[in-house]
C-alpha atoms as a PDB file:
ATOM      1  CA  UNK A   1     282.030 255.614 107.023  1.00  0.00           C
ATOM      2  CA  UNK A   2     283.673 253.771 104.230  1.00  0.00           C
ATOM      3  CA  UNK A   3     282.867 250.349 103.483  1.00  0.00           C
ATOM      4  CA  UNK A   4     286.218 247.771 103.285  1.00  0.00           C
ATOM      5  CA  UNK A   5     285.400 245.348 100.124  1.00  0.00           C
ATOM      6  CA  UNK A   6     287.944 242.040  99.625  1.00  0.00           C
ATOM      7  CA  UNK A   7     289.317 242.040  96.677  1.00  0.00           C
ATOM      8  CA  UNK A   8     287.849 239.673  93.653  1.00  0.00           C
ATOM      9  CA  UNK A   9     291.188 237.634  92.544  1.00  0.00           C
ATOM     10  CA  UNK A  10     290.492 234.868  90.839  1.00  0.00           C
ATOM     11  CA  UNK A  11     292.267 231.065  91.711  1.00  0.00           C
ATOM     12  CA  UNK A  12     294.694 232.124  88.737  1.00  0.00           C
ATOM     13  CA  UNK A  13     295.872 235.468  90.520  1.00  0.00           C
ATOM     14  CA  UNK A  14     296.149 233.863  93.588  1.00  0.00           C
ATOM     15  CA  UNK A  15     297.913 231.030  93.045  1.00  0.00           C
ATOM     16  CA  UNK A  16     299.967 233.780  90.513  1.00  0.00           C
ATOM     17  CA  UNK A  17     300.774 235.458  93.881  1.00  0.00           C
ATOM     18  CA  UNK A  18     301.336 232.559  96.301  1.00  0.00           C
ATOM     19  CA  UNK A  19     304.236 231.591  93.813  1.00  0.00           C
ATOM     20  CA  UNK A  20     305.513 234.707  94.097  1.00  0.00           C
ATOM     21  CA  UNK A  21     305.971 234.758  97.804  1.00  0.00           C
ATOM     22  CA  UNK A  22     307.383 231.538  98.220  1.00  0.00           C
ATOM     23  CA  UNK A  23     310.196 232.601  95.624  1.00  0.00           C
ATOM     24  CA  UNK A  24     310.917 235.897  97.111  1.00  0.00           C
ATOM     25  CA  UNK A  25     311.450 233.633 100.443  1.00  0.00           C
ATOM     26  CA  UNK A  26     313.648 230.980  98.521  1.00  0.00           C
ATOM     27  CA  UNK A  27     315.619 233.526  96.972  1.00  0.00           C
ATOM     28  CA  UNK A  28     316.195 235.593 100.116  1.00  0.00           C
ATOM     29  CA  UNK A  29     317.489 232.581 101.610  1.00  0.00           C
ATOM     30  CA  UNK A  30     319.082 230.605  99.196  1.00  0.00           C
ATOM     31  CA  UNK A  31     319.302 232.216  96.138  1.00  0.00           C
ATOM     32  CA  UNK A  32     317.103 230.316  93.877  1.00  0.00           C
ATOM     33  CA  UNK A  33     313.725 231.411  92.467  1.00  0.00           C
ATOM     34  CA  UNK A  34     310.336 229.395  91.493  1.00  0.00           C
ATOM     35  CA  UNK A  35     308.454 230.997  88.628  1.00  0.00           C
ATOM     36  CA  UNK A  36     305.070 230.286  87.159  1.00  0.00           C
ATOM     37  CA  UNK A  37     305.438 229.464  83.714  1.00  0.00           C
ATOM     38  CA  UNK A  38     301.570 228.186  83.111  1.00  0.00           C
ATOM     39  CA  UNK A  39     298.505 227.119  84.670  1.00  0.00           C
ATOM     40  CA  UNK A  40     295.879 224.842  82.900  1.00  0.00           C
ATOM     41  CA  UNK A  41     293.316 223.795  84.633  1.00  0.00           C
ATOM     42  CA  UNK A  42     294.099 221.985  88.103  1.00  0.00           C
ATOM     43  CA  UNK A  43     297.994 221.204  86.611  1.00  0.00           C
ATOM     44  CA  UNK A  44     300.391 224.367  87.634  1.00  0.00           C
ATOM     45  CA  UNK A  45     303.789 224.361  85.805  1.00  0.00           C
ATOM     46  CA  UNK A  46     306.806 225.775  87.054  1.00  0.00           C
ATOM     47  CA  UNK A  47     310.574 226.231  86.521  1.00  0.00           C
ATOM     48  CA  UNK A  48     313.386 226.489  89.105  1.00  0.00           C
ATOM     49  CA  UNK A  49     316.154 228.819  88.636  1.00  0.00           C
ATOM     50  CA  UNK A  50     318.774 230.295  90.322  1.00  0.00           C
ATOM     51  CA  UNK A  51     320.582 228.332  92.946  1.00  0.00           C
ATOM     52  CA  UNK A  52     317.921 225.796  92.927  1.00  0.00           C
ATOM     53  CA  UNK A  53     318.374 224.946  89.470  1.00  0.00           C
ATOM     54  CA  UNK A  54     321.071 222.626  89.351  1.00  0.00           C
ATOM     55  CA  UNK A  55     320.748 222.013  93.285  1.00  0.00           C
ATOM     56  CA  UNK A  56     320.304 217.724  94.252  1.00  0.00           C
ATOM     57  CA  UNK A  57     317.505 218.723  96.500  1.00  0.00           C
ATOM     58  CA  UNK A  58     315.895 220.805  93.805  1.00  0.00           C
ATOM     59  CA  UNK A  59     312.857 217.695  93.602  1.00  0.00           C
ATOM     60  CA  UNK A  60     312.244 218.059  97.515  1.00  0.00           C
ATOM     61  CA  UNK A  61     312.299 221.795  97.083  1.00  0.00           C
ATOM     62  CA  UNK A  62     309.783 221.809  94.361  1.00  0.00           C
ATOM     63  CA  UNK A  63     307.098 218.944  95.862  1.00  0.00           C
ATOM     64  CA  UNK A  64     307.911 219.392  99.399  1.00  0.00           C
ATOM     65  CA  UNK A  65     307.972 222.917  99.812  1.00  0.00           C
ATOM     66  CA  UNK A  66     306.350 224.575  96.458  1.00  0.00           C
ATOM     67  CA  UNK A  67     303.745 222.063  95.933  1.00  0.00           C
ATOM     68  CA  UNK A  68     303.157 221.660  99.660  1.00  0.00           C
ATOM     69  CA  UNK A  69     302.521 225.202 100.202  1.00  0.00           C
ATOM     70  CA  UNK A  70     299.974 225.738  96.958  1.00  0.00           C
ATOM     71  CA  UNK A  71     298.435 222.450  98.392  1.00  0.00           C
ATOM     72  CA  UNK A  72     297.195 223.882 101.442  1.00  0.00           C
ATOM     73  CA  UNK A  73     295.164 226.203  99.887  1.00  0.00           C
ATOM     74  CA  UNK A  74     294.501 224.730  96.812  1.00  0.00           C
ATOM     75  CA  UNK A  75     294.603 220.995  97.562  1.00  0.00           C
ATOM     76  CA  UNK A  76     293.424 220.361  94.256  1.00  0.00           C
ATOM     77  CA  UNK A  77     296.275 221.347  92.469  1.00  0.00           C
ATOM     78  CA  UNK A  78     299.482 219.315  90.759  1.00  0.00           C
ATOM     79  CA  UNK A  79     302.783 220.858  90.153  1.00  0.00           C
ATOM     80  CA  UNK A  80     305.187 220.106  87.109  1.00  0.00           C
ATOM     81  CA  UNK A  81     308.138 220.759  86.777  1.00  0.00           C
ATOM     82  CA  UNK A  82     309.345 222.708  83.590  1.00  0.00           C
ATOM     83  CA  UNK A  83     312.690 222.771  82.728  1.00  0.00           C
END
């Protein structure tokens, strides 16, 4: 019988990945991206591109739906912008 072990990812990694999956989503379905530039300490920096770059709404996109989502797992966390 084999033993299933979690994987060890550290907050970096998985905040890393989280990002990831909520840009594949925006950029299936709108055609913009979110991309971690940085992380330094409890401060996570990102850039917009794509469709979402120029976009009026790109501010509600970014602390509505980006920092909202990173927030429920790590509700320590504040997102910048980067541009």
């Amino acid at each position: 019988m084999k033993i299933h072990v979690e994987p060890d990812f550290s907050r970096d990694e998985q905040i890393a990945g989280l990002i990831e999956q909520i840009s594949a989503y925006i950029e299936q379905y709108h055609h913009g991206t979110v991309s971690l530039v940085a992380i330094e300490g409890d401060v996570v920096k990102v850039r917009l591109g794509g469709a979402c770059q120029d976009c009026h709404l790109s501010e509600q996109t970014l602390q509505g739906w980006v920092a909202g989502t990173i927030r429920q797992f790590f509700p320590e966390i504040n997102l910048e912008a980067v541009h």
